[in-house]
Protein backbone atom coordinates (compact mmCIF):
# COMPACT_ATOMS: atom_id res chain seq x y z
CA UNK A 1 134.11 72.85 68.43
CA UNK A 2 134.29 76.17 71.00
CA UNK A 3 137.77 77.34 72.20
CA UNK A 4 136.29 76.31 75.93
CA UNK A 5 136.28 72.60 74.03
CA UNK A 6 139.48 72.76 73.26
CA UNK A 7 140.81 74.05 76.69
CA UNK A 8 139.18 71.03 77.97
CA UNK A 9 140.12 68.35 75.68
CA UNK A 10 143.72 69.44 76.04
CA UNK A 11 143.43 69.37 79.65
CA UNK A 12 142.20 65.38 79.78
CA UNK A 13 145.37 65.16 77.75
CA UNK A 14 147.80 66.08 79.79
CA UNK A 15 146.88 62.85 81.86
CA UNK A 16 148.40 60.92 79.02
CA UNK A 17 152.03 61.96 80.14
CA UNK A 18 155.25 61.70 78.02
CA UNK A 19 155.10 59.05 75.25
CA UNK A 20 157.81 58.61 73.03
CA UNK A 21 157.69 57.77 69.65
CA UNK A 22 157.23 59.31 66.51
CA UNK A 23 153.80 56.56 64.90
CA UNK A 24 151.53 58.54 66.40
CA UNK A 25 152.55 62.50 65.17
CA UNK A 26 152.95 60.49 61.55
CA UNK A 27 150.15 59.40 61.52
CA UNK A 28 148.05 62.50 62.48
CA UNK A 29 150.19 64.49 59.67
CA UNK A 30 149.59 62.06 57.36
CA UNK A 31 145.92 61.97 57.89
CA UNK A 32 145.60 65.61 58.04
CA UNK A 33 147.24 65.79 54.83
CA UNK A 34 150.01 68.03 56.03
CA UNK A 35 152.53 68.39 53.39
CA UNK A 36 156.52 67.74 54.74
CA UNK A 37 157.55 69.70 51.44
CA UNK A 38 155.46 72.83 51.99
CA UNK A 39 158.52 75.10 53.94
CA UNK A 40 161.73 74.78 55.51
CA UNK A 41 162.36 73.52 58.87
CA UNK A 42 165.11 74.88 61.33
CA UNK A 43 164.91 72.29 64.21
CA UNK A 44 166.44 73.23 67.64
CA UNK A 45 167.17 71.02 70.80
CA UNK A 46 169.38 71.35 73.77
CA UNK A 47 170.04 71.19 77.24
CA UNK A 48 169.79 74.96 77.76
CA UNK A 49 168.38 77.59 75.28
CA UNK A 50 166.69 76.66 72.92
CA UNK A 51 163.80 78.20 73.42
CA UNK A 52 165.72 81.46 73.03
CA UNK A 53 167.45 80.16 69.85
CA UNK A 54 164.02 79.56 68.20
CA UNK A 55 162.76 83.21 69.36
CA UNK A 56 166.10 85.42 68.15
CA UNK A 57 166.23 82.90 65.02
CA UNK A 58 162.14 83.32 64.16
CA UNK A 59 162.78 87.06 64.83
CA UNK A 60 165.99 87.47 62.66
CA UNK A 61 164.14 85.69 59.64
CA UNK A 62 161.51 87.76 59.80
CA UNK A 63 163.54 90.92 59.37
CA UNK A 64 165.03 89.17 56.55
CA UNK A 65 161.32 88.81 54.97
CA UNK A 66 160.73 85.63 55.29
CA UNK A 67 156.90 84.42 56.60
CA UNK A 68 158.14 82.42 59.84
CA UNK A 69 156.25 79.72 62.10
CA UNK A 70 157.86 79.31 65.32
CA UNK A 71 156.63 76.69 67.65
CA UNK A 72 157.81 76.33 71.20
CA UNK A 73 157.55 74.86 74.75
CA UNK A 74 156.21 75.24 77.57
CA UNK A 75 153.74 78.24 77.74
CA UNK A 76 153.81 80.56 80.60
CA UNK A 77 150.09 81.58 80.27
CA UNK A 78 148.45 81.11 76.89
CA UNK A 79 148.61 78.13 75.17
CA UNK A 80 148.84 79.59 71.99
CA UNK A 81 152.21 80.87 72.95
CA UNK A 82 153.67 77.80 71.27
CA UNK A 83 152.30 78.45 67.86
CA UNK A 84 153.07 81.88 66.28
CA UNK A 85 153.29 82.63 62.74
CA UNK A 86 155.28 86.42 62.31
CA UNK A 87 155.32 86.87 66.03
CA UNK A 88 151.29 86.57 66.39
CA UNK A 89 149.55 83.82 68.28
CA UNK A 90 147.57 81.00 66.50
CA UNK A 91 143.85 82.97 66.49
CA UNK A 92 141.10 80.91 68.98
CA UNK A 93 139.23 81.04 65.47
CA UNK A 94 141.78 79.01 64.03
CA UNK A 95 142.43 76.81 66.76
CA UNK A 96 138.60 76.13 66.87
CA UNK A 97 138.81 75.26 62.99
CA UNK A 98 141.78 73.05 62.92
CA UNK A 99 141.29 70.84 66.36
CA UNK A 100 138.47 68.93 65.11
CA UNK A 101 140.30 67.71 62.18
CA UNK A 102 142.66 66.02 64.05
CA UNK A 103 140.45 64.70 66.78
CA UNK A 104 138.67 63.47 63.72
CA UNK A 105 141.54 61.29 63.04
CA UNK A 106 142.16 60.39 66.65
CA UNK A 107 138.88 58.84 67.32
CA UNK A 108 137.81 56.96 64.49
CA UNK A 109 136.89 52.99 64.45
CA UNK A 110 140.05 52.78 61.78
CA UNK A 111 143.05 50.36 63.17
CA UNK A 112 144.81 52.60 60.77
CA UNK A 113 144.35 55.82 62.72
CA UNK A 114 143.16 54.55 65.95
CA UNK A 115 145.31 56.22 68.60
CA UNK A 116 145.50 58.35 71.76
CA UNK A 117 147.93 61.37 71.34
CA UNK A 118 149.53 63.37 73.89
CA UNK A 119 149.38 66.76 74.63
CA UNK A 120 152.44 67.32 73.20
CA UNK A 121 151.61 65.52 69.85
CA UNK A 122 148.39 67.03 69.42
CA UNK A 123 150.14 70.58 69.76
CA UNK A 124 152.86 69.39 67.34
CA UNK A 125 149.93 68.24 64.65
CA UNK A 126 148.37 71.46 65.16
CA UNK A 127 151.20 73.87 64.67
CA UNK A 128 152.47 72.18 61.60
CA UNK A 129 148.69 72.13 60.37
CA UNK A 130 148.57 75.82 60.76
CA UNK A 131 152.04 76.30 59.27
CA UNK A 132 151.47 74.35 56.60
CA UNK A 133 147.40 76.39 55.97
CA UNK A 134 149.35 79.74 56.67
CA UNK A 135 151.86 79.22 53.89
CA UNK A 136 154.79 80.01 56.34
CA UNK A 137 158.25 79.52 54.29
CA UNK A 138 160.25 78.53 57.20
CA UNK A 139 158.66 76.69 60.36
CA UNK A 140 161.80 77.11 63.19
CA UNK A 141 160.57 74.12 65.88
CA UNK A 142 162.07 73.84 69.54
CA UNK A 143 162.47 70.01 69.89
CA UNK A 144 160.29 68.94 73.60
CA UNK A 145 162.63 66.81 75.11
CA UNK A 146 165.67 64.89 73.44
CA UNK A 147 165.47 65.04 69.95
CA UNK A 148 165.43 61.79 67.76
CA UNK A 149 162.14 60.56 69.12
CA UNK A 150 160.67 63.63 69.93
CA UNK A 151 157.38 64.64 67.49
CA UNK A 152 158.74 67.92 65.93
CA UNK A 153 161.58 65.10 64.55
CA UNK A 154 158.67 63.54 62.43
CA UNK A 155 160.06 65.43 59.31
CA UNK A 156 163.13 63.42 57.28
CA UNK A 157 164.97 66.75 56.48
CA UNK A 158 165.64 70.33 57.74
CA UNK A 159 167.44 73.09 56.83
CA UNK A 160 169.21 73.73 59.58
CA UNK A 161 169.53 71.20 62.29
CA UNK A 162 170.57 73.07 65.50
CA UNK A 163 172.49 71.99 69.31
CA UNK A 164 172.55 74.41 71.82
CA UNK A 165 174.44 72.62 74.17
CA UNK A 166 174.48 68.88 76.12
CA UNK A 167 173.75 68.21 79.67
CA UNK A 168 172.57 65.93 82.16
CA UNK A 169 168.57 66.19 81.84
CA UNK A 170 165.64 63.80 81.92
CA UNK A 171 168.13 61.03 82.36
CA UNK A 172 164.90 58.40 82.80
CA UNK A 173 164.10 59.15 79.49
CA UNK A 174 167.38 60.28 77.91
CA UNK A 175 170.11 57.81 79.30
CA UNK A 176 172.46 58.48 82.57
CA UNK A 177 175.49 58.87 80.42
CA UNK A 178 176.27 61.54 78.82
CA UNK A 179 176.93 60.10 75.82
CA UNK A 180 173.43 58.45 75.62
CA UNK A 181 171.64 62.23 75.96
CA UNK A 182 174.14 63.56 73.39
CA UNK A 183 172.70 60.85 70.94
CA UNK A 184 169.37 61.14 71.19
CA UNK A 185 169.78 65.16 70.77
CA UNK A 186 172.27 63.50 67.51
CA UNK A 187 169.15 62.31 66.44
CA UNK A 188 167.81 65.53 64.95
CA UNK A 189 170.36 65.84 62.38
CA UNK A 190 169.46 64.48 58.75
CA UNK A 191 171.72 62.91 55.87
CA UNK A 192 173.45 65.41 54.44
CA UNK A 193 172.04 68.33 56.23
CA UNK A 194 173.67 71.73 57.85
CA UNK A 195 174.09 71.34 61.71
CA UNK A 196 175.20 74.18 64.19
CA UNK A 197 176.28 73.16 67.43
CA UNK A 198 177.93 74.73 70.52
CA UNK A 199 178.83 71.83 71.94
């Protein structure tokens, strides 16, 4: 599959909107054989900043010597802006490599893995497949949009579960109370993990 292929498969995607749910990102990483044990995860959601959490965090580890993934959202030009491993961009190479395996997965006959994944899922799928192929030790992932049914959440534990802060956002999606948007942010943190929060 070209990079131009990809461009344009992501592109019919988009029309698929916001879906929430976390069946569909399972089942790509379990078909993809991608590995929940193979690094850490720092996961980061928010009202405000947590993009910037995930950059100075992904930047900090790697001064520490650690081999860091970082994947974020939205791009400003470059898709590939989401998926960095050490501060570099996924290669086009790579992208070309890893994209058919999950379309693979995506359009089969199989009730199993018959489904139609968003733009954001198939990103998600495709960072942790490179993360997992690149042998990163810690993958630091901004959550999209709430938190506990959001795909980066597909992973039962973290490291670090992180809370920037709690506002009124995407209240369609979320909840109008504030209460209700707190929760589903909430729903990041795993049994027994660490969580930071400035709320």
């Amino acid at each position: 599959m070209t990079y131009p292929q990809v461009l344009d498969y992501l592109s019919a995607s988009e029309r698929l909107g916001i879906k929430f749910g976390l069946s569909n990102i399972r089942k790509l990483l379990r078909a993809t054989g991608i590995d929940e044990d193979k690094f850490q995860i720092i996961h980061i959601t928010g009202t405000n900043g947590k993009g910037s959490v995930a950059i100075f965090l992904s930047s900090i580890l790697r001064e520490a010597g650690f081999k860091v993934g970082l994947y974020t959202s939205p791009h400003l030009i470059d898709f590939r802006e989401r998926i960095q491993v050490d501060g570099r961009y996924i290669p086009k190479r790579k992208v070309s490599e890893l994209f058919p395996q999950l379309l693979f997965f995506t359009r089969t006959p199989s009730t199993r893995f018959s489904l139609r994944p968003t733009y954001f899922e198939i990103m998600t799928a495709l960072a942790l497949k490179y993360f997992s192929q690149a042998n990163v030790e810690i993958a630091v992932l901004e959550v999209g949009m709430g938190g506990r049914l959001d795909a980066t959440n597909v992973f039962n534990r973290s490291l670090v579960s992180v809370i920037t802060n709690v506002n009124y956002e995407h209240t369609e999606y979320l909840g109008k109370r504030i209460s209700d948007i707190a929760g589903e942010k909430a729903g990041i943190i795993k049994r027994n993990g660490i969580v930071i929060t400035g709320v």
